[in-house]
PDB file of N, CA and C in Angstrom:
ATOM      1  N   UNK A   1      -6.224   8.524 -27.110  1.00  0.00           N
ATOM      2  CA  UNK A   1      -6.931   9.002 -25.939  1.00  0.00           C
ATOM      3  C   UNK A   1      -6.069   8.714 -24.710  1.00  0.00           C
ATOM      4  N   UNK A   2      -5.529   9.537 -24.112  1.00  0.00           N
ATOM      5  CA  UNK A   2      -4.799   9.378 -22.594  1.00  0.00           C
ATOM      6  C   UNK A   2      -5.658   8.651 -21.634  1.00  0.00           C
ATOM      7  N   UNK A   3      -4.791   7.878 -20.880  1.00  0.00           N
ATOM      8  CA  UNK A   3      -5.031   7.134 -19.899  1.00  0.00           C
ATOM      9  C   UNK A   3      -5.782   7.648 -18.967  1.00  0.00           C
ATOM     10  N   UNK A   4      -6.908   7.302 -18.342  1.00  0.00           N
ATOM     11  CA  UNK A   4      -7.566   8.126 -17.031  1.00  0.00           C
ATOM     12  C   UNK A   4      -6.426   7.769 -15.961  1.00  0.00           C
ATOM     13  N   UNK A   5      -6.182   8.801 -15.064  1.00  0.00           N
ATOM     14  CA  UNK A   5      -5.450   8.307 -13.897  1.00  0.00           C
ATOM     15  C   UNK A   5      -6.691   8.315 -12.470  1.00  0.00           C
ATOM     16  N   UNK A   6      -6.653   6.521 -12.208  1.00  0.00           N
ATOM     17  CA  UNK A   6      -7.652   5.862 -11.258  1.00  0.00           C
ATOM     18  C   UNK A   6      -6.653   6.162 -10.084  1.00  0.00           C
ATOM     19  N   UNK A   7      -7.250   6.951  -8.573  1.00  0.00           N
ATOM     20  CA  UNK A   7      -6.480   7.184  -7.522  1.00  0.00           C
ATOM     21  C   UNK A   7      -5.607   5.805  -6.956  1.00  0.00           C
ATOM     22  N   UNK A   8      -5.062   5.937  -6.377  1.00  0.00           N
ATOM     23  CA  UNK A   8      -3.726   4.808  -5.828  1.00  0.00           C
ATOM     24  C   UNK A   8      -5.140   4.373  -4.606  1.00  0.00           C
ATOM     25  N   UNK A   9      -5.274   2.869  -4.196  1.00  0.00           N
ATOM     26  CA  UNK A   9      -6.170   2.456  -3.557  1.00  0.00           C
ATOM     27  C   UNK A   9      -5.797   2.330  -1.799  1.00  0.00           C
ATOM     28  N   UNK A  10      -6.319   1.954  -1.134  1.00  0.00           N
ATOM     29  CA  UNK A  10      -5.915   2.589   0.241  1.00  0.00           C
ATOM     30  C   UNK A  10      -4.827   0.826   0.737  1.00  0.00           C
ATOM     31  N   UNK A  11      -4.556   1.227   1.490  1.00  0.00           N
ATOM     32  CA  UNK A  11      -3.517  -0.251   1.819  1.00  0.00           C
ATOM     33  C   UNK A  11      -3.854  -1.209   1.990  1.00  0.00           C
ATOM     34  N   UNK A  12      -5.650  -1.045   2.623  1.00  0.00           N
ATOM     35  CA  UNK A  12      -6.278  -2.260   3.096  1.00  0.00           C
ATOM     36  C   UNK A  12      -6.978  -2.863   1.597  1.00  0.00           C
ATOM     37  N   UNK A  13      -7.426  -2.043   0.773  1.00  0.00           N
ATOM     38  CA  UNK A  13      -8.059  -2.202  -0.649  1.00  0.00           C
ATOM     39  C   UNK A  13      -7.157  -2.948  -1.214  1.00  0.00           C
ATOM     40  N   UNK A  14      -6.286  -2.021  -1.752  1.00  0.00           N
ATOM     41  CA  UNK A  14      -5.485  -3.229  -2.549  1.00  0.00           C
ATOM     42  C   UNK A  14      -4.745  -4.542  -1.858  1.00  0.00           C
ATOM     43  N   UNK A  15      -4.857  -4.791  -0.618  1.00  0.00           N
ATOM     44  CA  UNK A  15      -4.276  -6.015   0.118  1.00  0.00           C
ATOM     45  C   UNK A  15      -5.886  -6.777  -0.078  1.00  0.00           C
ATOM     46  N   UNK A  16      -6.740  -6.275   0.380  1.00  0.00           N
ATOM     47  CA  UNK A  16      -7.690  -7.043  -0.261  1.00  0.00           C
ATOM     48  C   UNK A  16      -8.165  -7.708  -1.806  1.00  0.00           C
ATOM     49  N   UNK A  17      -7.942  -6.883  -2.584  1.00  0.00           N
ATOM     50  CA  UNK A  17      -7.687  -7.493  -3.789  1.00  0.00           C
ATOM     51  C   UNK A  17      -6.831  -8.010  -4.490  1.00  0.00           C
ATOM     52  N   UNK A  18      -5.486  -8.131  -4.351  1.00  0.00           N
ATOM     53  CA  UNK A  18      -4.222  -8.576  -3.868  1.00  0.00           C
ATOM     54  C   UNK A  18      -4.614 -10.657  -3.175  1.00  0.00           C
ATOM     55  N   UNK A  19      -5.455 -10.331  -2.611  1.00  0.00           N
ATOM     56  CA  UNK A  19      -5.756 -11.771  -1.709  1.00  0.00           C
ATOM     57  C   UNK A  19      -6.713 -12.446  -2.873  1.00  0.00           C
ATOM     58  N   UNK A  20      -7.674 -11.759  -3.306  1.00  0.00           N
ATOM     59  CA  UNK A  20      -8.700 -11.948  -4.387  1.00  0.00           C
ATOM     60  C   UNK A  20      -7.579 -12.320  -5.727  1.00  0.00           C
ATOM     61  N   UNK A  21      -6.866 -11.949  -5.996  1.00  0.00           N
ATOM     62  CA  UNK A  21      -6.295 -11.884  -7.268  1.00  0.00           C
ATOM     63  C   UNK A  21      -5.959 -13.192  -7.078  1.00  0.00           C
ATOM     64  N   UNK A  22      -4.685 -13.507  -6.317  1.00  0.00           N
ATOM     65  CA  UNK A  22      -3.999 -14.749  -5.624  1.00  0.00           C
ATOM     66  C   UNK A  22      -5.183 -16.015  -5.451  1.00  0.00           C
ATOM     67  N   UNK A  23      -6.460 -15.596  -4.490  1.00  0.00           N
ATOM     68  CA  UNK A  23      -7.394 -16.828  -4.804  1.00  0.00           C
ATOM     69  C   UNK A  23      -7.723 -17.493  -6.106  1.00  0.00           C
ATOM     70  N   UNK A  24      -7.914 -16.050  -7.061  1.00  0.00           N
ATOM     71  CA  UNK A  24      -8.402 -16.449  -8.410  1.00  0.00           C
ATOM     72  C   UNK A  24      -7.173 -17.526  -9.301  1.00  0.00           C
ATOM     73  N   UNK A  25      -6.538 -16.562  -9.270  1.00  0.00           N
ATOM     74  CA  UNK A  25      -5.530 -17.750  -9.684  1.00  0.00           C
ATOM     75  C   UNK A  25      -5.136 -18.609  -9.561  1.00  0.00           C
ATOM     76  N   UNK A  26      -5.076 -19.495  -8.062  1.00  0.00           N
ATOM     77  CA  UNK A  26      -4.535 -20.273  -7.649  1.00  0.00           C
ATOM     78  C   UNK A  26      -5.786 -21.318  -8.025  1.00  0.00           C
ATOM     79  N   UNK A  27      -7.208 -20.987  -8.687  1.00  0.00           N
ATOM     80  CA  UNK A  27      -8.289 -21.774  -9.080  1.00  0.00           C
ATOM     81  C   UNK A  27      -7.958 -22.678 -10.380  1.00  0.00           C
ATOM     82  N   UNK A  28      -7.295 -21.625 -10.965  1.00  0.00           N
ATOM     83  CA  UNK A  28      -6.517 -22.178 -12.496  1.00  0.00           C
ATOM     84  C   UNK A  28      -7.543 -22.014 -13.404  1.00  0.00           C
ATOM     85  N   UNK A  29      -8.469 -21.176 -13.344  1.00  0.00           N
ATOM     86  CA  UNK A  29      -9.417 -21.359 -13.954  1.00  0.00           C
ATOM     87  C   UNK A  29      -9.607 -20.378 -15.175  1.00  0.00           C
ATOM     88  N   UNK A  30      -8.604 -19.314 -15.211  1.00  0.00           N
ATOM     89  CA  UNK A  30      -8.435 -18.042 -16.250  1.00  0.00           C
ATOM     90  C   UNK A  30      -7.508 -18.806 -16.966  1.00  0.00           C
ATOM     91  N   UNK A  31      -7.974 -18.112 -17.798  1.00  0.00           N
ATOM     92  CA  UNK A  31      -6.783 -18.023 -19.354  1.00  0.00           C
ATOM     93  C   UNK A  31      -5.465 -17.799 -19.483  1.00  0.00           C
ATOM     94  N   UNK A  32      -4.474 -17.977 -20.212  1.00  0.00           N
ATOM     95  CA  UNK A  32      -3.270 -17.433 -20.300  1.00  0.00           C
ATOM     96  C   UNK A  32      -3.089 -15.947 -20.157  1.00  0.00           C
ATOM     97  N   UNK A  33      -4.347 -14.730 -20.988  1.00  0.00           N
ATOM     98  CA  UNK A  33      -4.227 -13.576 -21.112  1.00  0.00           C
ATOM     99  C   UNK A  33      -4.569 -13.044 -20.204  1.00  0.00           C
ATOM    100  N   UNK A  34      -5.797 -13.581 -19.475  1.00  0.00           N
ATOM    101  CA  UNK A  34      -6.190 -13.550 -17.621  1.00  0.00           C
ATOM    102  C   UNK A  34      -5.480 -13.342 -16.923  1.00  0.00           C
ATOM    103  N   UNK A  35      -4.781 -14.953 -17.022  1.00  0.00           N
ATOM    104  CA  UNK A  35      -4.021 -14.611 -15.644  1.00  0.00           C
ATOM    105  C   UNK A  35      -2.534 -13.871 -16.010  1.00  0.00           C
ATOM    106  N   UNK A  36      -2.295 -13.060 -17.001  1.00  0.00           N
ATOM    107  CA  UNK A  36      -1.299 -12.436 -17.165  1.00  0.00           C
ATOM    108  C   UNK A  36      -1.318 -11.325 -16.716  1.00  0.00           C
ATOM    109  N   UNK A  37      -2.790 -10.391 -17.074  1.00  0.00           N
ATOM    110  CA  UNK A  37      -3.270  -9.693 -16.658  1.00  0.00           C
ATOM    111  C   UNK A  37      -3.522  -9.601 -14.949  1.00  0.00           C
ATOM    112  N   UNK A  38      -4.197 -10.840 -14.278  1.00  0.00           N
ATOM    113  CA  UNK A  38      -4.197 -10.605 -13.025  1.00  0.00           C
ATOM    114  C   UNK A  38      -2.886 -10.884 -12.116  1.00  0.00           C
ATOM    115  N   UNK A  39      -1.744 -11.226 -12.827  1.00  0.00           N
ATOM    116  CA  UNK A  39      -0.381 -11.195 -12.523  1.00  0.00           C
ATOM    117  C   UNK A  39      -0.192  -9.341 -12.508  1.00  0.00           C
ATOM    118  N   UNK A  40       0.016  -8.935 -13.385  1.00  0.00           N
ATOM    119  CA  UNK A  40       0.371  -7.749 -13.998  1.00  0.00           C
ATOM    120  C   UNK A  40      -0.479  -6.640 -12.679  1.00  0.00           C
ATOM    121  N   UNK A  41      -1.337  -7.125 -12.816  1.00  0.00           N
ATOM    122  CA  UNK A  41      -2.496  -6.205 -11.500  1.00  0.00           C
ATOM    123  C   UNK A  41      -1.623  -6.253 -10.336  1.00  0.00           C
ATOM    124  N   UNK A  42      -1.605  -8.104 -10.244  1.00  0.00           N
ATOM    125  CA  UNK A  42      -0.714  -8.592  -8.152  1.00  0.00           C
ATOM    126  C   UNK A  42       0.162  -7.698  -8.165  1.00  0.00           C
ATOM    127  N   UNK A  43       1.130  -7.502  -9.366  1.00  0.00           N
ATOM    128  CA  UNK A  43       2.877  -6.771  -8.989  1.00  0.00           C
ATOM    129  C   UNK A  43       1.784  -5.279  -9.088  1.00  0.00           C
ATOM    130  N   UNK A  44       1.449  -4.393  -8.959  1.00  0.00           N
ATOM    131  CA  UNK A  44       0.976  -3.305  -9.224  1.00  0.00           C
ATOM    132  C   UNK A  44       0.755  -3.032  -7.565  1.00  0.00           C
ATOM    133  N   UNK A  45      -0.327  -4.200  -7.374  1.00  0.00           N
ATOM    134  CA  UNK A  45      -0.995  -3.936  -5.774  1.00  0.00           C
ATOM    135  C   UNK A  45       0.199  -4.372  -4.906  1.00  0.00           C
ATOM    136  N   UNK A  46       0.672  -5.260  -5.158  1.00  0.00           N
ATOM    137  CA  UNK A  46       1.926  -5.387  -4.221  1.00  0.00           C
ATOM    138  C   UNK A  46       3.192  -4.252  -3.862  1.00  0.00           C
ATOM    139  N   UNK A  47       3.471  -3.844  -5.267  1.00  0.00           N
ATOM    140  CA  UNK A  47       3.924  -2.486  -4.749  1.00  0.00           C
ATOM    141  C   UNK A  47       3.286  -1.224  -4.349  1.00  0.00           C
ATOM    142  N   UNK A  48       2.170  -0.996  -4.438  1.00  0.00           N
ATOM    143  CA  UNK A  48       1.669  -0.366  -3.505  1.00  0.00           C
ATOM    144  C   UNK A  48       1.334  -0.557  -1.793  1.00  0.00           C
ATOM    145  N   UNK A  49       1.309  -2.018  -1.628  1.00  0.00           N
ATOM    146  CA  UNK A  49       1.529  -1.989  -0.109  1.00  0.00           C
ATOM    147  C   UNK A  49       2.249  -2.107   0.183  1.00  0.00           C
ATOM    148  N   UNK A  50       3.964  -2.339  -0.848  1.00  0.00           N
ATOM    149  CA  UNK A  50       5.171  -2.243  -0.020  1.00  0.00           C
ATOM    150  C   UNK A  50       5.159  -0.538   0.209  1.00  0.00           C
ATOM    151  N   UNK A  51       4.949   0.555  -0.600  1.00  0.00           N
ATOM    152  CA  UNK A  51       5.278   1.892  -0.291  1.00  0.00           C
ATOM    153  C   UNK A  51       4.356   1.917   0.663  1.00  0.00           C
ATOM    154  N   UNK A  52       3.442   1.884   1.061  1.00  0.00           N
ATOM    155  CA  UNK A  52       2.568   2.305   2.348  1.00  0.00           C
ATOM    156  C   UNK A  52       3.146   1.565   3.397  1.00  0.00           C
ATOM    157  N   UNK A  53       3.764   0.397   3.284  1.00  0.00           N
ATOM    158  CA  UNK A  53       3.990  -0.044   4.468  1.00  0.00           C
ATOM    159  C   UNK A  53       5.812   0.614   4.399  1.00  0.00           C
ATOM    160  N   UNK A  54       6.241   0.887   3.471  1.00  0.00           N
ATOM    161  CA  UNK A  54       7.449   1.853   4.120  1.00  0.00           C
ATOM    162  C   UNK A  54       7.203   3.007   4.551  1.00  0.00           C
ATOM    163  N   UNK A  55       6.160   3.655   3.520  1.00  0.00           N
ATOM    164  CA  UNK A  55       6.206   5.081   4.185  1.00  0.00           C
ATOM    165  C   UNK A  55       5.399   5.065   5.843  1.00  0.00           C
ATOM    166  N   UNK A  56       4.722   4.200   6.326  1.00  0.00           N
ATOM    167  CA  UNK A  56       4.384   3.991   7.584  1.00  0.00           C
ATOM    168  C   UNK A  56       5.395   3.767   8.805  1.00  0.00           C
ATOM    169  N   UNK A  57       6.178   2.794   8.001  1.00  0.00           N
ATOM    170  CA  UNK A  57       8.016   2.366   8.550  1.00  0.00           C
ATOM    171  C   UNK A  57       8.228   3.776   8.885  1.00  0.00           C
ATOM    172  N   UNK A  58       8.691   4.644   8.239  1.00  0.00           N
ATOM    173  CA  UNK A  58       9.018   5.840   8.134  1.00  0.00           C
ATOM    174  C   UNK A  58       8.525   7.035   9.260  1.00  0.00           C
ATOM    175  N   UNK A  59       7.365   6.735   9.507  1.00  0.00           N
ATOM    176  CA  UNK A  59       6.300   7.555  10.376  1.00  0.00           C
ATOM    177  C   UNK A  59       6.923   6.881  11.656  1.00  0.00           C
ATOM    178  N   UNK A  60       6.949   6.048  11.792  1.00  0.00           N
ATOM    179  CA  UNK A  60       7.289   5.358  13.127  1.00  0.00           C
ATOM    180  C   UNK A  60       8.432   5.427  13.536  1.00  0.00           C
ATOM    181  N   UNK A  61       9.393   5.275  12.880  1.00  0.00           N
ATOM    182  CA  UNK A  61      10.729   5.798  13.123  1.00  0.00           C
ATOM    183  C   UNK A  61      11.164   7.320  13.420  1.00  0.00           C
ATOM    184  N   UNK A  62      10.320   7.931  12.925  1.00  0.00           N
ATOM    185  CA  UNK A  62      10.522   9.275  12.951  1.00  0.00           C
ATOM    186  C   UNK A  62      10.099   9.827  14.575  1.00  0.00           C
ATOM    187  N   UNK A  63       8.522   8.796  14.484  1.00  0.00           N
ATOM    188  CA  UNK A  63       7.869   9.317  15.989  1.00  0.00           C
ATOM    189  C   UNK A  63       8.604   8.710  17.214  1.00  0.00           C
ATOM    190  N   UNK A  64       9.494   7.560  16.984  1.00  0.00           N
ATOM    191  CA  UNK A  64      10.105   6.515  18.071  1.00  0.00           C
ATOM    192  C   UNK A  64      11.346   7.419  18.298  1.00  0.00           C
ATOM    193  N   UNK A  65      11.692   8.077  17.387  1.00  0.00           N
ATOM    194  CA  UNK A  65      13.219   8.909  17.816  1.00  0.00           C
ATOM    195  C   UNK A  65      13.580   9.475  19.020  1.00  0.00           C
ATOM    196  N   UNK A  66      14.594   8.938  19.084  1.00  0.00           N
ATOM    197  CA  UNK A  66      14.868  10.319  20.869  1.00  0.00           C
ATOM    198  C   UNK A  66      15.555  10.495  20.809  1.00  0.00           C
ATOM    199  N   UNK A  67      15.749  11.858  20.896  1.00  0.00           N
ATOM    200  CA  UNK A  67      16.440  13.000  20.813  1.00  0.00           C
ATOM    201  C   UNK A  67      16.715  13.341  22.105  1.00  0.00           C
ATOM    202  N   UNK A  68      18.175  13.325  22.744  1.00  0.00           N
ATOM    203  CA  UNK A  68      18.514  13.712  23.867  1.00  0.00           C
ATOM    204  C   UNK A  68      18.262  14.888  23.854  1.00  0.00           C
ATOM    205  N   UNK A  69      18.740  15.769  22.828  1.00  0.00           N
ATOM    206  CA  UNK A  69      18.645  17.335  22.837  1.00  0.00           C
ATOM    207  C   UNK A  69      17.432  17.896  22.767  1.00  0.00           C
ATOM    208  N   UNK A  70      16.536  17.521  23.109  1.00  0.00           N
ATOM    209  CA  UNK A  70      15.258  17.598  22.261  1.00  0.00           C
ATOM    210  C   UNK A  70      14.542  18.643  23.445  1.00  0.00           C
ATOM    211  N   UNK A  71      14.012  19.727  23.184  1.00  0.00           N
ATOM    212  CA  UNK A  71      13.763  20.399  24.035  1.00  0.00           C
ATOM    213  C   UNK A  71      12.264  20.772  24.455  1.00  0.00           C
ATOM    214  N   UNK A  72      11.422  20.169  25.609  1.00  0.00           N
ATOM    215  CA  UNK A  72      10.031  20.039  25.846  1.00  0.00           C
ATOM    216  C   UNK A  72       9.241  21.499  25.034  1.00  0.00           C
ATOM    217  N   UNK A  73       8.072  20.868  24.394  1.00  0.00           N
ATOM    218  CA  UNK A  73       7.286  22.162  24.166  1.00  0.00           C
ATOM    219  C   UNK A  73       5.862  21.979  24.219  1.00  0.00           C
ATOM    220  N   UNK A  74       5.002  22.949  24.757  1.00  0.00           N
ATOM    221  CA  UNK A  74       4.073  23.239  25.141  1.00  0.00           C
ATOM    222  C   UNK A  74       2.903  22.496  24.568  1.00  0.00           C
ATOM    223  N   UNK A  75       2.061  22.167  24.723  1.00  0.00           N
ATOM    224  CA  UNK A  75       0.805  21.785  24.502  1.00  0.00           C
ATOM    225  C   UNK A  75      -0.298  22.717  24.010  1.00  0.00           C
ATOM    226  N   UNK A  76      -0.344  22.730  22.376  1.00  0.00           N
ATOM    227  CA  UNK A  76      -1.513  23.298  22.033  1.00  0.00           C
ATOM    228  C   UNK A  76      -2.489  22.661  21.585  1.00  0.00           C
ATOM    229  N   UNK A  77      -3.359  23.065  21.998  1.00  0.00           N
ATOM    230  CA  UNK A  77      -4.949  21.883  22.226  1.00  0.00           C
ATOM    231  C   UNK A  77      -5.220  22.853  21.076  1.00  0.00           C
ATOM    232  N   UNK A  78      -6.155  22.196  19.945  1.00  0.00           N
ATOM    233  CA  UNK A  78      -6.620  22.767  18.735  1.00  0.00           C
ATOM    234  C   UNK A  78      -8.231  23.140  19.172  1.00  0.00           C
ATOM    235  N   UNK A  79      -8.497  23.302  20.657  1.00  0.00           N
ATOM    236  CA  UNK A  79      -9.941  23.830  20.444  1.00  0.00           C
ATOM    237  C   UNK A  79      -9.891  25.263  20.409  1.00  0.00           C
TER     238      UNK A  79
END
């Protein structure tokens, strides 16, 4: 049976559970297979808020650019 694919969680979600994971563990209170598992989860959520927080990097750099050549254009209001 194929894997369901569960959507990628929003930056603040998985940093929140990410913090939850890290509390749990640091309790000592799971199992070897537990906390392998909630290891296995941390590196999952962790790279997901490194790509959001690059691709955000990314947004910002793009919008901070200046362009000497850059030539003014008009204002269209979307009403």
């Amino acid at each position: 049976m194929p894997k369901k694919e569960t959507p990628e969680p929003s930056f603040e979600q998985a940093l929140s559970e990410l913090e939850t994971l890290v509390d749990t563990l640091e309790q000592g209170d799971l199992s070897l297979e537990e906390s392998l598992k909630s290891f296995e989860r941390g590196v999952a959520l962790t790279r997901t808020c490194q790509q959001a927080l690059k691709e955000a990097e990314q947004k910002i750099q793009i919008l901070t650019e200046q362009q000497v050549d850059a030539e003014p254009e008009p204002f269209q209001s979307d009403d």
